[in-house]
PDB file of N, CA and C in Angstrom:
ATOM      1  N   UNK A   1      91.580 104.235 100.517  1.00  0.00           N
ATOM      2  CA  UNK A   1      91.822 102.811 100.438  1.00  0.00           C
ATOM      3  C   UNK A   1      91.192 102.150 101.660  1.00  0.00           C
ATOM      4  N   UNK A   2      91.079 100.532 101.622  1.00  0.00           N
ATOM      5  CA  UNK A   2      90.273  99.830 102.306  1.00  0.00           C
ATOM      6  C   UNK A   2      91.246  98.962 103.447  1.00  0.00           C
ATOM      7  N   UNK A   3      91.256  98.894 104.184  1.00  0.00           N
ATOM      8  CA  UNK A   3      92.476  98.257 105.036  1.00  0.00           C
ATOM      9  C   UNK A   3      91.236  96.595 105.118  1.00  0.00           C
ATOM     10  N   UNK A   4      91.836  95.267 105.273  1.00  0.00           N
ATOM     11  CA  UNK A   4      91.167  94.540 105.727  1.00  0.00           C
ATOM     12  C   UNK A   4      92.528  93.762 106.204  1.00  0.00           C
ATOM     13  N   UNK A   5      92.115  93.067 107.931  1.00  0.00           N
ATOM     14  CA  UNK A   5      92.771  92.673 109.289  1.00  0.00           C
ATOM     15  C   UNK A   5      92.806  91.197 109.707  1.00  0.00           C
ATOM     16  N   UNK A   6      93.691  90.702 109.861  1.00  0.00           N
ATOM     17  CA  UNK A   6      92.679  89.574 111.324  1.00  0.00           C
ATOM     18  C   UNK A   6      93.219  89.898 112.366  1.00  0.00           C
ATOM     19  N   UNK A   7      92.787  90.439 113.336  1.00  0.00           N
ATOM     20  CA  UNK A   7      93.095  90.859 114.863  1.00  0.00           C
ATOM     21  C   UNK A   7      94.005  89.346 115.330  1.00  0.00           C
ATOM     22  N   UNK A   8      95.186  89.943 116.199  1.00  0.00           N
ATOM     23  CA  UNK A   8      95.990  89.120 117.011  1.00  0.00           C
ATOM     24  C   UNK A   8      95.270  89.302 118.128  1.00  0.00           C
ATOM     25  N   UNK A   9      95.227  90.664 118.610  1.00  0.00           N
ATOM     26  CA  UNK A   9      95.332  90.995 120.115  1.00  0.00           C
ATOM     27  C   UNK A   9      93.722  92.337 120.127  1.00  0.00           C
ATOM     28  N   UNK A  10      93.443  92.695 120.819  1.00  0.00           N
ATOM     29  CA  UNK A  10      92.435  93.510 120.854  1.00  0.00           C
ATOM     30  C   UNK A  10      93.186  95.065 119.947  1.00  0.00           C
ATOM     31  N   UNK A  11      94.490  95.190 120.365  1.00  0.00           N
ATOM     32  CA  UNK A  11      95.290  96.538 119.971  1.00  0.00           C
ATOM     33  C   UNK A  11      95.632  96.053 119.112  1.00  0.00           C
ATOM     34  N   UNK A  12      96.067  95.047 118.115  1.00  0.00           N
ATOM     35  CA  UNK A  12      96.716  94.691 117.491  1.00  0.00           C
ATOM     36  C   UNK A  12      96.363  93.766 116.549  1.00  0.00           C
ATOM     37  N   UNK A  13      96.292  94.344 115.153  1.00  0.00           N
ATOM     38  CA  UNK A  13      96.086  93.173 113.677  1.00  0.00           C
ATOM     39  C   UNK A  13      96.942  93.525 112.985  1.00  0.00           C
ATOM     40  N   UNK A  14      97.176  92.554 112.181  1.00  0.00           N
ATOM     41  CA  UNK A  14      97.489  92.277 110.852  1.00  0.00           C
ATOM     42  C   UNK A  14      96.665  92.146 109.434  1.00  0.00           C
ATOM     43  N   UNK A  15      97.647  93.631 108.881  1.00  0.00           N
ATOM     44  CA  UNK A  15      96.652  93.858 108.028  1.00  0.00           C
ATOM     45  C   UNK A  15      97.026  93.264 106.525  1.00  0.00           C
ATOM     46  N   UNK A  16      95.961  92.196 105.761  1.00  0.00           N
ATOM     47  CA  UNK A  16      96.087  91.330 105.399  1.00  0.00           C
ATOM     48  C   UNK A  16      95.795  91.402 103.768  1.00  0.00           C
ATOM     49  N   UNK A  17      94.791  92.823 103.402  1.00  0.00           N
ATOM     50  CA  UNK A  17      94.786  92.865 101.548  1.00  0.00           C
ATOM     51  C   UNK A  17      94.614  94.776 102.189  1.00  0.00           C
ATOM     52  N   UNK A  18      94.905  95.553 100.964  1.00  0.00           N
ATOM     53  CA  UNK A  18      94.568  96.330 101.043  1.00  0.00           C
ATOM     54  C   UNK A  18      93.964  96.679  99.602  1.00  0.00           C
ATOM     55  N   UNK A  19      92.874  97.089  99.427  1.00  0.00           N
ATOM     56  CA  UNK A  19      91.400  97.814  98.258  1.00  0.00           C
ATOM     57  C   UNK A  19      92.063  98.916  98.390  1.00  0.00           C
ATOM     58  N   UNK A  20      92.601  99.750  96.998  1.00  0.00           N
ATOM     59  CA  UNK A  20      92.949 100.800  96.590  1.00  0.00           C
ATOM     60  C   UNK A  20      91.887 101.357  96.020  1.00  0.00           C
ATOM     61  N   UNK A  21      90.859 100.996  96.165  1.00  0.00           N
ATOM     62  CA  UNK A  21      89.685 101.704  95.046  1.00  0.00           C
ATOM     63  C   UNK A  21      88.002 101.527  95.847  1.00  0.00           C
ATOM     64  N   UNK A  22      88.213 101.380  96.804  1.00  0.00           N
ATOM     65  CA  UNK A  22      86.978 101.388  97.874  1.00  0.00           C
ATOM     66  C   UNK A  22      85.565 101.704  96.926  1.00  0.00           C
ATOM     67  N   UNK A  23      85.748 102.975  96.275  1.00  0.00           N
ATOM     68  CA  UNK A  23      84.122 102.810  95.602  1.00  0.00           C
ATOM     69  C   UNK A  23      83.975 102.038  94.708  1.00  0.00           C
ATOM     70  N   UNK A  24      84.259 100.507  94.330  1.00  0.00           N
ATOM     71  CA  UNK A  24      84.360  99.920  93.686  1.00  0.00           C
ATOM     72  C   UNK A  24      83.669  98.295  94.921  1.00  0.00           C
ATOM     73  N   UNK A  25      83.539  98.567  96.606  1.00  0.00           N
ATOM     74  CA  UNK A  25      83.466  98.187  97.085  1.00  0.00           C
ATOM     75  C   UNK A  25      81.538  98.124  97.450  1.00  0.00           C
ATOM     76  N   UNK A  26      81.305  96.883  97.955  1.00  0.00           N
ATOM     77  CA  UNK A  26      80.277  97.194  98.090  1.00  0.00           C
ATOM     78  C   UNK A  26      79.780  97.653  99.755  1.00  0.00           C
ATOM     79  N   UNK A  27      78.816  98.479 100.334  1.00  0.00           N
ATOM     80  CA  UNK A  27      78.933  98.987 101.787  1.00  0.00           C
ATOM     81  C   UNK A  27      79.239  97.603 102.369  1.00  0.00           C
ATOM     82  N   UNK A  28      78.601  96.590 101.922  1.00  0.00           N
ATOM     83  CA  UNK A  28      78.815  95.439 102.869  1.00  0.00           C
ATOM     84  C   UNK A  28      80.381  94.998 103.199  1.00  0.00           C
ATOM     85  N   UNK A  29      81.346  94.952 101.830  1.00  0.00           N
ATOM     86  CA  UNK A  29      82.421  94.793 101.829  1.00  0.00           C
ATOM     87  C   UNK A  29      83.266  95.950 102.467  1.00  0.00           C
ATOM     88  N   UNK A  30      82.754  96.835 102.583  1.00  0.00           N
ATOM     89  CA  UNK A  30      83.261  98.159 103.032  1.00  0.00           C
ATOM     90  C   UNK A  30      83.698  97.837 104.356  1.00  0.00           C
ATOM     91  N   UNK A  31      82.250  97.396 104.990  1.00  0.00           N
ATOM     92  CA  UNK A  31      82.219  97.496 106.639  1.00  0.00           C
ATOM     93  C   UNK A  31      83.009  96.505 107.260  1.00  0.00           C
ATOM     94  N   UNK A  32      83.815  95.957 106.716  1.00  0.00           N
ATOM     95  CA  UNK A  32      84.809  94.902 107.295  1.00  0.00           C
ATOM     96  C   UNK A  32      86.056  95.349 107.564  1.00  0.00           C
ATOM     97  N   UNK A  33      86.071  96.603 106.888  1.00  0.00           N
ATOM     98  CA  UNK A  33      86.941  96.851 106.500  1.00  0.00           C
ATOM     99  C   UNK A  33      87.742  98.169 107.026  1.00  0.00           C
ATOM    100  N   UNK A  34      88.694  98.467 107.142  1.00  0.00           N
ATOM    101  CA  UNK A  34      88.964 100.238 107.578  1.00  0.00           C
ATOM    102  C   UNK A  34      89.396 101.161 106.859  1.00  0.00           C
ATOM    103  N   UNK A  35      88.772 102.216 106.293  1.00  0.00           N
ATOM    104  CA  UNK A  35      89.119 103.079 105.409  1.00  0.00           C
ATOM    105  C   UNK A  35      89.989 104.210 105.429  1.00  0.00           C
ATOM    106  N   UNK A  36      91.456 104.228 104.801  1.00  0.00           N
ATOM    107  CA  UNK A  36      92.376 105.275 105.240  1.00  0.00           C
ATOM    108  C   UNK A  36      92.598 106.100 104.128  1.00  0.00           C
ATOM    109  N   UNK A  37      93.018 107.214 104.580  1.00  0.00           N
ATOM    110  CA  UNK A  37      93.823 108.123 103.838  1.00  0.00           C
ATOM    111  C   UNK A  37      95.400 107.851 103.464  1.00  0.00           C
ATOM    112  N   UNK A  38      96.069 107.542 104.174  1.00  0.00           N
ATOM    113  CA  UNK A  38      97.534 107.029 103.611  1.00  0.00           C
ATOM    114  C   UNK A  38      98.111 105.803 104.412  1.00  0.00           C
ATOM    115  N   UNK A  39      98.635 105.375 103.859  1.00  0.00           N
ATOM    116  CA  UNK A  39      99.846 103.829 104.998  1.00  0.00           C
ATOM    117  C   UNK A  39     101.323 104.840 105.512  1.00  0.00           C
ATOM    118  N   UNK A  40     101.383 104.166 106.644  1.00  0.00           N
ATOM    119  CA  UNK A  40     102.757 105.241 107.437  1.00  0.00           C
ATOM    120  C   UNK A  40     103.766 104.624 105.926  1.00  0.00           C
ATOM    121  N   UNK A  41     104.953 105.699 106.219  1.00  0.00           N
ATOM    122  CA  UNK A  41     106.264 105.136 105.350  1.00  0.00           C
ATOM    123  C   UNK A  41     106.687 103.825 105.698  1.00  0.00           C
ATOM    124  N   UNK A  42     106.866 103.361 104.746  1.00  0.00           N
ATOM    125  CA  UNK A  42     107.816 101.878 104.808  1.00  0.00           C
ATOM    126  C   UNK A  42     108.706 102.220 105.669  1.00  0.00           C
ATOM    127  N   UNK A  43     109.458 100.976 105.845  1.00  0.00           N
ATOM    128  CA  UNK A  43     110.745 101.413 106.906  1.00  0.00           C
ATOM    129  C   UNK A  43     112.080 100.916 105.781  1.00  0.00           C
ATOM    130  N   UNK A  44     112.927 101.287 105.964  1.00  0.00           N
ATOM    131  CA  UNK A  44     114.200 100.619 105.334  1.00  0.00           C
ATOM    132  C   UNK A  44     114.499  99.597 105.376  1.00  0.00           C
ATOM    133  N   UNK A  45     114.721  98.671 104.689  1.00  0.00           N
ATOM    134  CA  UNK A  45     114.741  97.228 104.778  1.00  0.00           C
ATOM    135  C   UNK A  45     116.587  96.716 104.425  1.00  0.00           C
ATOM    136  N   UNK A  46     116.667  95.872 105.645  1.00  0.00           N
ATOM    137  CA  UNK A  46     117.849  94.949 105.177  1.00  0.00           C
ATOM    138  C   UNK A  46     117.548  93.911 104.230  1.00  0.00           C
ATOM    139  N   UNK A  47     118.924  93.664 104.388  1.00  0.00           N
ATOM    140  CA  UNK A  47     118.767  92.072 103.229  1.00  0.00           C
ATOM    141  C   UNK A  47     118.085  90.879 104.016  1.00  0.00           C
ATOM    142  N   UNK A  48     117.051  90.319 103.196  1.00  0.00           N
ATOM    143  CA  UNK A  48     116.316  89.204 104.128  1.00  0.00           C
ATOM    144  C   UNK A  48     115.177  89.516 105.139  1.00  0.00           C
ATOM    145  N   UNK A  49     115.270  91.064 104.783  1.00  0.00           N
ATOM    146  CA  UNK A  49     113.926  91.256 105.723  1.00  0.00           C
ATOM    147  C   UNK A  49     112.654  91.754 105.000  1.00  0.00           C
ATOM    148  N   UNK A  50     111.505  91.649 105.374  1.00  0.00           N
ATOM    149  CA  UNK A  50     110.417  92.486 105.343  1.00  0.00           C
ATOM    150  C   UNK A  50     109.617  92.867 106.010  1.00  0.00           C
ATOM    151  N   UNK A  51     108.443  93.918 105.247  1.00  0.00           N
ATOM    152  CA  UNK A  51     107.347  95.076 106.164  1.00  0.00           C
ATOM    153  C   UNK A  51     106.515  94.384 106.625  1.00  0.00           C
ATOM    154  N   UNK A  52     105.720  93.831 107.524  1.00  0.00           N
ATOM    155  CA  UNK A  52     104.269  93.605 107.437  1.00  0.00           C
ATOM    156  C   UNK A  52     103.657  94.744 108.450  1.00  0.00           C
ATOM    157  N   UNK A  53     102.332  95.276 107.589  1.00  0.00           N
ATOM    158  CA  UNK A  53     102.081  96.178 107.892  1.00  0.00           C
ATOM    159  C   UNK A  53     100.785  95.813 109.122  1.00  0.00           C
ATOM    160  N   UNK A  54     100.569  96.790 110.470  1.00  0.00           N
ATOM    161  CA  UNK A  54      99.870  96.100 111.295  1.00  0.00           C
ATOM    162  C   UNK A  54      98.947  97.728 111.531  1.00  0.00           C
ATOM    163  N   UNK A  55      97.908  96.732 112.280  1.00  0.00           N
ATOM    164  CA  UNK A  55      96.812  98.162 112.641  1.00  0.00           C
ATOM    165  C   UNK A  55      96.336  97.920 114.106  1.00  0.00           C
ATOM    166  N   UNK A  56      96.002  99.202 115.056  1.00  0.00           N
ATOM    167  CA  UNK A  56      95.654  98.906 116.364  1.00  0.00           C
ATOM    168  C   UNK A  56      94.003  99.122 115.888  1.00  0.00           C
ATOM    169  N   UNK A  57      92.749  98.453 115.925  1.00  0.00           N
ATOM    170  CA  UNK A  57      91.462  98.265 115.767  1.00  0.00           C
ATOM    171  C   UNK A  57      91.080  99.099 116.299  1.00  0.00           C
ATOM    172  N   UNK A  58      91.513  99.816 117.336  1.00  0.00           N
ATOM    173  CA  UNK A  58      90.668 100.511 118.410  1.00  0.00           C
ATOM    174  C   UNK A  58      90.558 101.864 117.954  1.00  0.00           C
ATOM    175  N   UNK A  59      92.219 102.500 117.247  1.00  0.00           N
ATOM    176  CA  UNK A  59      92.307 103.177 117.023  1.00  0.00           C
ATOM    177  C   UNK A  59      92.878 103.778 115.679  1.00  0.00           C
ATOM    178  N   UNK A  60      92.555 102.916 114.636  1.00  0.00           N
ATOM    179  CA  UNK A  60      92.899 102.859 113.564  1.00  0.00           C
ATOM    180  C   UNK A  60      94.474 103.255 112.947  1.00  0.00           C
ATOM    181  N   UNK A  61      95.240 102.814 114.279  1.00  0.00           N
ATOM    182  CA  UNK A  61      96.666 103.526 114.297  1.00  0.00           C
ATOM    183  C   UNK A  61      97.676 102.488 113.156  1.00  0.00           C
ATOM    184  N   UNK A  62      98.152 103.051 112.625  1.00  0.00           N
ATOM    185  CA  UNK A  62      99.412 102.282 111.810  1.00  0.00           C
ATOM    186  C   UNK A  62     100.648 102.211 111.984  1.00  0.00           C
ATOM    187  N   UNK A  63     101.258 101.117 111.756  1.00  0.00           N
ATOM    188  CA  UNK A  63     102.906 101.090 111.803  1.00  0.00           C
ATOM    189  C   UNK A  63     103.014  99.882 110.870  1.00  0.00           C
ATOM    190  N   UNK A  64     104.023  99.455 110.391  1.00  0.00           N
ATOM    191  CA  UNK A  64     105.140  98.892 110.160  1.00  0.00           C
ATOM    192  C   UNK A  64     105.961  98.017 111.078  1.00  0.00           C
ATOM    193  N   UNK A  65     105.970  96.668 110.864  1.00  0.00           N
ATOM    194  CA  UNK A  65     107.168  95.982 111.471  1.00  0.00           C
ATOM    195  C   UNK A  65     108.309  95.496 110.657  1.00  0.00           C
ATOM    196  N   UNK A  66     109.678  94.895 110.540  1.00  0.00           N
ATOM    197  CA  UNK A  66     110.099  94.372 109.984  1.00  0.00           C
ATOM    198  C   UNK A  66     110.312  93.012 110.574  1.00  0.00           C
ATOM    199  N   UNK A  67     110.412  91.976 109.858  1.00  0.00           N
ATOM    200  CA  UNK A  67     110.644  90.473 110.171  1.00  0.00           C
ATOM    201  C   UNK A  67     111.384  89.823 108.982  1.00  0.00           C
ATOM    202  N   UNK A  68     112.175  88.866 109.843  1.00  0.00           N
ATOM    203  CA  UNK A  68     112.691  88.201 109.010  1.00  0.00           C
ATOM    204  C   UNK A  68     112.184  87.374 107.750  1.00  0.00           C
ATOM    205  N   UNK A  69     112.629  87.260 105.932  1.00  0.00           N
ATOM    206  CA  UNK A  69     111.645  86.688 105.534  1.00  0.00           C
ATOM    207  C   UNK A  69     111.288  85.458 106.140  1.00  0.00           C
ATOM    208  N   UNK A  70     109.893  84.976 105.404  1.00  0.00           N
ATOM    209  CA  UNK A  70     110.009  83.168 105.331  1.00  0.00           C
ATOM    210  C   UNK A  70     110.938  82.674 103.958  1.00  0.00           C
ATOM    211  N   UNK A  71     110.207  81.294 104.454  1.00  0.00           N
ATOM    212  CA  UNK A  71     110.932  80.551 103.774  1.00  0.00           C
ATOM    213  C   UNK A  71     110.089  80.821 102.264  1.00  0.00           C
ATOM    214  N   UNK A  72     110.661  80.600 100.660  1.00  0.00           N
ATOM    215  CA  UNK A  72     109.836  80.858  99.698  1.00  0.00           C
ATOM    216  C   UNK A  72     108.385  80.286  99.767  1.00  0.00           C
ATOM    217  N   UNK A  73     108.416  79.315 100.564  1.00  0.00           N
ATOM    218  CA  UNK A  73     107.109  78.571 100.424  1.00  0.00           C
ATOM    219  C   UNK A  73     106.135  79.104 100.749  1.00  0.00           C
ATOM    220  N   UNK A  74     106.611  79.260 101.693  1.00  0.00           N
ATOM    221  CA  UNK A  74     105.827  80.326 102.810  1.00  0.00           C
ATOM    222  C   UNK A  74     105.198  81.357 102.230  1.00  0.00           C
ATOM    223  N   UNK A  75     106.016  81.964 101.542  1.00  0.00           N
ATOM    224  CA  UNK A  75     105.705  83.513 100.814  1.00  0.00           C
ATOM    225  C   UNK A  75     104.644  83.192  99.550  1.00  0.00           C
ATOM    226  N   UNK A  76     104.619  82.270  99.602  1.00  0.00           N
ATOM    227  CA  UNK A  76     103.600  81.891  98.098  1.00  0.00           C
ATOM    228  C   UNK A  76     102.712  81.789  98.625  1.00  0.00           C
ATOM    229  N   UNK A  77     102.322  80.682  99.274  1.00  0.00           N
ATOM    230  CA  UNK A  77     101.095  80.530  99.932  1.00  0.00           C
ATOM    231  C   UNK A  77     100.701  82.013 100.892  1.00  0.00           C
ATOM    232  N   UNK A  78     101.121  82.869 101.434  1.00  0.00           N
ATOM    233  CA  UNK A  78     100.735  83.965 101.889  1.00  0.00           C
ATOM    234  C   UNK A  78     100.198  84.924 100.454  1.00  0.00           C
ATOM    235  N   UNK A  79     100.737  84.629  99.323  1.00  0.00           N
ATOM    236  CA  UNK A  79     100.687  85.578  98.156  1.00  0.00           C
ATOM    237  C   UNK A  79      99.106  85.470  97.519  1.00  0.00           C
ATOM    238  N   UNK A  80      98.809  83.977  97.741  1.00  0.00           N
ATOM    239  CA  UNK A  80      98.061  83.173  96.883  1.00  0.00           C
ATOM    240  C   UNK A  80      96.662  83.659  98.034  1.00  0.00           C
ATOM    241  N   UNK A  81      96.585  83.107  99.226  1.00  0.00           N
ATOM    242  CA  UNK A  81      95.806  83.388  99.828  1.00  0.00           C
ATOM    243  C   UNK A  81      95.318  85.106 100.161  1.00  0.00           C
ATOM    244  N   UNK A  82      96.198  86.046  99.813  1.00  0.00           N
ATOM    245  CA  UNK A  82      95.956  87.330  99.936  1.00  0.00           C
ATOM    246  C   UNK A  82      95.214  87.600  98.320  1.00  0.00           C
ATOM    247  N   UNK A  83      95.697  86.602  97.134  1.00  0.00           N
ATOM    248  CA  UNK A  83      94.867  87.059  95.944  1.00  0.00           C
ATOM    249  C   UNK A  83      93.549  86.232  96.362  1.00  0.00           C
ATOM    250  N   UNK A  84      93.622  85.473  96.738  1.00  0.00           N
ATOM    251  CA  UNK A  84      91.817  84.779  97.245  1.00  0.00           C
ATOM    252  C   UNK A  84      90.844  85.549  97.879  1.00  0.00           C
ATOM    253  N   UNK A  85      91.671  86.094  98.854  1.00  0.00           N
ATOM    254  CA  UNK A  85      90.970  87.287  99.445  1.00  0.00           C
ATOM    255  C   UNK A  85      90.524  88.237  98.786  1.00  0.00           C
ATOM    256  N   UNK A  86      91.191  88.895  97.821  1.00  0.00           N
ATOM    257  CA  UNK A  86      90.869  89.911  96.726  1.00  0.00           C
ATOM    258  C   UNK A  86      89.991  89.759  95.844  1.00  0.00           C
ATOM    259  N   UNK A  87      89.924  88.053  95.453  1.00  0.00           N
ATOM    260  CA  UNK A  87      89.066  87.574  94.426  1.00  0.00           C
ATOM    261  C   UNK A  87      88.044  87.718  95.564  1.00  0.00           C
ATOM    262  N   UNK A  88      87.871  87.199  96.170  1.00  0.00           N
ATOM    263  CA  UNK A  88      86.307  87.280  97.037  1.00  0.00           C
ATOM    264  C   UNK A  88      85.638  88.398  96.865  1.00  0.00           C
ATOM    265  N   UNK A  89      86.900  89.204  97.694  1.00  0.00           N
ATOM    266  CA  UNK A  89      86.165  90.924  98.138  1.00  0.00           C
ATOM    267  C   UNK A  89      85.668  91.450  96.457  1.00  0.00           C
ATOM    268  N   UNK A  90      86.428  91.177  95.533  1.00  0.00           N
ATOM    269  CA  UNK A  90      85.756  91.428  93.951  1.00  0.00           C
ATOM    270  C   UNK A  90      84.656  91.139  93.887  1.00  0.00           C
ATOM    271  N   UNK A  91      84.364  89.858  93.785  1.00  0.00           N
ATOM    272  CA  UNK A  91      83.069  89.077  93.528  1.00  0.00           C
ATOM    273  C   UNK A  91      82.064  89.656  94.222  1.00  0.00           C
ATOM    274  N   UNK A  92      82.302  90.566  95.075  1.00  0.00           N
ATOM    275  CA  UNK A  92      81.075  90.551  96.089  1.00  0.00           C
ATOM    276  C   UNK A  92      80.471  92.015  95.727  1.00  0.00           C
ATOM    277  N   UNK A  93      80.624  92.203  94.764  1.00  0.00           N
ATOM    278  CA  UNK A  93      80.590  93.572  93.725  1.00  0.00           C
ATOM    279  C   UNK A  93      79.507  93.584  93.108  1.00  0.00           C
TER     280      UNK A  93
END
């Protein structure tokens, strides 16, 4: 699978669509991108919380945070803009 980021910090992104099917990718779309073998385990989640999953750039390291949700609105527009992203990275096929 294809990890794609926007860096917070030099150690630290947020990783923002993930491509389950990379050869379906084109090299160009590839190279944006970081290619893994598995995502760490989820973590256990309370009520009201969720995962967002983060990556250190440098070292292609993974974890898991939990955060409180947003608000629904919030969560849509994060939903919508992560399928935009997907539609792109498609198109570019």
């Amino acid at each position: 699978m294809v990890l794609f980021y926007e860096v917070e910090t030099e150690e630290r992104a947020r990783v923002t669509t993930i491509h389950y099917k990379p050869e379906l990718l084109t090299l160009e779309a590839k190279s944006r991108g970081v290619e893994v073998d598995q995502l760490p385990v989820k973590p256990v989640l309370g009520s009201g919380e969720r995962e967002v999953l983060y990556m250190n750039p440098q070292t292609d390291e993974l974890w898991y945070e939990v955060i409180n949700k947003s608000h629904p609105v919030e969560e849509e527009v994060k939903s919508i803009k992560e399928t935009v992203d997907m539609l792109i990275l498609d198109s570019l096929l």
